[in-house]
Every structure is written in C-alpha cells, then in structure tokens.
C-alpha atoms as a PDB file:
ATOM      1  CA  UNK A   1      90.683 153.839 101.478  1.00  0.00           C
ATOM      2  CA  UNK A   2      87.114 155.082 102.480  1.00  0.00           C
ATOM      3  CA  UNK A   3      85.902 158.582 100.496  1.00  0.00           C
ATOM      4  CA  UNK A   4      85.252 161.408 102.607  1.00  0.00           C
ATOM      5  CA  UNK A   5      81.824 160.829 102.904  1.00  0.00           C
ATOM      6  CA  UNK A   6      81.882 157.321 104.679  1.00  0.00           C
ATOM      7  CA  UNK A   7      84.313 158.855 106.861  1.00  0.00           C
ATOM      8  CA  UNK A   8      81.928 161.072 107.901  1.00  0.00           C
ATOM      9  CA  UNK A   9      79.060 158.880 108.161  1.00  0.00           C
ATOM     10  CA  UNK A  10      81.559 156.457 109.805  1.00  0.00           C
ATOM     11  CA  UNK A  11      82.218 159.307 112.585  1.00  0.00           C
ATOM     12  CA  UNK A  12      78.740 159.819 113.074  1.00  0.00           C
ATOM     13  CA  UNK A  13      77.549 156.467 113.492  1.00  0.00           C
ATOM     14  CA  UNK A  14      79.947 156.182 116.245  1.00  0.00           C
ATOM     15  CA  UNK A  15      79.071 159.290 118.004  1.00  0.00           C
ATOM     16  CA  UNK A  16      75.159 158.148 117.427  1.00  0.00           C
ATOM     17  CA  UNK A  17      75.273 154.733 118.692  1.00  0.00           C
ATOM     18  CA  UNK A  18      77.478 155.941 121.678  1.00  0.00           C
ATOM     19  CA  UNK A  19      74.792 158.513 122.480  1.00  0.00           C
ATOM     20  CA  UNK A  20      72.494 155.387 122.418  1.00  0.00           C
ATOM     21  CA  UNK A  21      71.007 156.098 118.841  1.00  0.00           C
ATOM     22  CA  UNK A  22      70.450 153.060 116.843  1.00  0.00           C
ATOM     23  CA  UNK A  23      71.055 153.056 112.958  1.00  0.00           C
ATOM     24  CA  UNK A  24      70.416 151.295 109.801  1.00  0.00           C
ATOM     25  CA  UNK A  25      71.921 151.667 106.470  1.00  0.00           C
ATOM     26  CA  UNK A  26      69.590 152.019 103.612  1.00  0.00           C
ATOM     27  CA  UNK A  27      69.821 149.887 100.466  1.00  0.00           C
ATOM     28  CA  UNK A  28      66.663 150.216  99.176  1.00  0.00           C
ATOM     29  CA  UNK A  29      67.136 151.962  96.219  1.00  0.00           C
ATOM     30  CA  UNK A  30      68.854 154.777  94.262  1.00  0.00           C
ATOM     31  CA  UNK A  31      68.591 158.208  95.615  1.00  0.00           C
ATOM     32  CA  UNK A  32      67.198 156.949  99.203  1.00  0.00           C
ATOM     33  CA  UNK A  33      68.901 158.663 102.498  1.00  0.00           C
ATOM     34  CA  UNK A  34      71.952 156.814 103.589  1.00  0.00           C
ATOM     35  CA  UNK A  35      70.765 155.939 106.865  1.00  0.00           C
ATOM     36  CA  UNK A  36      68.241 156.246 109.546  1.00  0.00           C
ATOM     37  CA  UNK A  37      68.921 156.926 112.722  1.00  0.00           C
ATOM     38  CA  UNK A  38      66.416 155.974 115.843  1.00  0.00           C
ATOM     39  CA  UNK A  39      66.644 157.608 119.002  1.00  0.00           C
ATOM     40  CA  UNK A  40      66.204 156.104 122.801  1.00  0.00           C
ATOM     41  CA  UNK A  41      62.627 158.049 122.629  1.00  0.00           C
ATOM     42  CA  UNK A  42      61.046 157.055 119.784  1.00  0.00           C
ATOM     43  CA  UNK A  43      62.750 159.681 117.518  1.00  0.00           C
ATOM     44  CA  UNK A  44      63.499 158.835 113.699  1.00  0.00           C
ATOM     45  CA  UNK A  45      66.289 160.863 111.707  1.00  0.00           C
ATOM     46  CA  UNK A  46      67.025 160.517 108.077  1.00  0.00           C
ATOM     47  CA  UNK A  47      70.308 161.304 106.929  1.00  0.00           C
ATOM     48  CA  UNK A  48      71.887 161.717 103.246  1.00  0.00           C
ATOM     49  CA  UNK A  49      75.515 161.885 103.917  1.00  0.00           C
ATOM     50  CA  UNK A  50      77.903 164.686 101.241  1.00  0.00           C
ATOM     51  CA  UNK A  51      81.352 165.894 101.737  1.00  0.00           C
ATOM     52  CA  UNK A  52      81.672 169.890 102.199  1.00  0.00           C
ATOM     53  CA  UNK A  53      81.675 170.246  98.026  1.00  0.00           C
ATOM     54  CA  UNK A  54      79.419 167.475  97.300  1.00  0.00           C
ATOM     55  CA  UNK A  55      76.070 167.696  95.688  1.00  0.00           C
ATOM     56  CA  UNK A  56      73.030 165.885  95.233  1.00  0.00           C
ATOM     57  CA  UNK A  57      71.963 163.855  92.334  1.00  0.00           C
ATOM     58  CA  UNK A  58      68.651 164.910  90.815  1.00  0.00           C
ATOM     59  CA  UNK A  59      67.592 161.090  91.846  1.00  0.00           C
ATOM     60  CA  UNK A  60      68.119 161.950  95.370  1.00  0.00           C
ATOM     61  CA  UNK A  61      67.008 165.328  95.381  1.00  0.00           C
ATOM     62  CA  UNK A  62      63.576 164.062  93.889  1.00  0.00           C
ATOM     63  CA  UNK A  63      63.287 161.419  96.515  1.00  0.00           C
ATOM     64  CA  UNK A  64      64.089 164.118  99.491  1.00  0.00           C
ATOM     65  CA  UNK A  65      60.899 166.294  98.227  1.00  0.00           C
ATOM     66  CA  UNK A  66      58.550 163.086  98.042  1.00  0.00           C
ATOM     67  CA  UNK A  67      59.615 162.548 101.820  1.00  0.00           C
ATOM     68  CA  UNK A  68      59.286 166.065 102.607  1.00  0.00           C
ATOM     69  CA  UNK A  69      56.387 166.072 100.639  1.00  0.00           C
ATOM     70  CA  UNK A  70      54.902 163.378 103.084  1.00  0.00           C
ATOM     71  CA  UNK A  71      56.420 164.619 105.924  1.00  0.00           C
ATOM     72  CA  UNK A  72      59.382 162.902 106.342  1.00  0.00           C
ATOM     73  CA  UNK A  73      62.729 165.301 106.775  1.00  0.00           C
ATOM     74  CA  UNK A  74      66.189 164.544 105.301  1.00  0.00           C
ATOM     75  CA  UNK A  75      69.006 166.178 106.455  1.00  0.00           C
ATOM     76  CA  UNK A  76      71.721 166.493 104.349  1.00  0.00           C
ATOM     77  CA  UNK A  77      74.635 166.324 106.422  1.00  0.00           C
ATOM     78  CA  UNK A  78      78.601 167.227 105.533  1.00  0.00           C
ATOM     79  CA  UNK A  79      79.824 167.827 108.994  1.00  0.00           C
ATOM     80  CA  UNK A  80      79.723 165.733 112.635  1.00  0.00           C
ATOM     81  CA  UNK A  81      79.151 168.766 114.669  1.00  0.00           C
ATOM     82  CA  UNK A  82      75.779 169.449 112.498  1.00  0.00           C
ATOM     83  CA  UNK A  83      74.936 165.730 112.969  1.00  0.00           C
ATOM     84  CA  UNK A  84      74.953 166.093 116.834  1.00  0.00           C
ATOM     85  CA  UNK A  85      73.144 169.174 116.815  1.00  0.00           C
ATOM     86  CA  UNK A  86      70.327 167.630 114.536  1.00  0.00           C
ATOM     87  CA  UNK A  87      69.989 164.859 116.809  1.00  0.00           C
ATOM     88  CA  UNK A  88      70.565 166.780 120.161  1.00  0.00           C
ATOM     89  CA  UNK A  89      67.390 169.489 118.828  1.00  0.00           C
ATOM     90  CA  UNK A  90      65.606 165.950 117.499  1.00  0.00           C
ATOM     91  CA  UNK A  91      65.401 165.074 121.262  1.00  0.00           C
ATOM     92  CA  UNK A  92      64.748 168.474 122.340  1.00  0.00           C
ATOM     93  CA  UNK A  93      61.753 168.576 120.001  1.00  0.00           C
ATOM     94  CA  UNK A  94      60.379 165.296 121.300  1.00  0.00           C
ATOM     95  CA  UNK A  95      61.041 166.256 125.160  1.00  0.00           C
ATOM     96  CA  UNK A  96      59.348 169.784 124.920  1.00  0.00           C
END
C-alpha cells in the first residue's frame, strides 16, 4: 500500500492532468523535486511532495536553494488544495 505521500502526489497528478497540466516524474537524482508540472501556457511548476509531518532531507533542501538560487521555485507541497492554488496563481501570474 502506497505511503501518504504518493497518495498525495497521486491525487494531484490527477487533478493536474485533468486541468490539462502535463507532468513528469523526476529520477534524476537524490534530493531533486518529485515532479514537474507544465501548464497549457507555457508555465513550469516544481513540486517536492511531504506528508503534513514530513521533512526534508538536507540533500533536498540543498538542491531547493541551488534552484532558488538560479531562479527556479520548489514548492513543497503536503496538501491538494495548496497544489491547486499554486497552479491556479501559476496561471494567474502568466495571464496578468
């Protein structure tokens, strides 16, 4: 039985690709974002999946500052609702 964090990245997928997001799940390496999301627009969403208590490793949280670092945002993401509003204000942002 899935943990509770593919669960949740399993619900948002679903809710992402049936708001006509595409997504990819990363394998690249240790630490990396679980996924990236692209949007109808052009848009481009990286997302580290955690359950409500769960907490980053230092790998990961040493990867999210190098993308930040070179302007690439993470969000770290332990709830669908949050998901949707991170990509609903993703398209806002590109709209606007």
């Amino acid at each position: 039985m899935p943990g509770p964090e593919a669960r949740l990245e399993s619900k948002c997928v679903k809710l992402a690709e049936g708001a006509g997001w595409a997504t990819v799940k990363v394998y690249a390496a240790p630490g990396w974002p679980d996924r990236i999301f692209f949007g109808p627009f052009g848009e481009t969403v990286l997302v580290e999946f955690k359950s409500k208590r769960g907490k980053l490793r230092p790998i990961q949280v040493r990867v999210i500052v190098w993308l930040g670092l070179n302007e690439h945002d993470v969000h770290v993401v332990d709830d669908e609702e949050w998901f949707m509003e991170i990509l609903s204000e993703t398209l806002w942002e590109h709209m606007t």
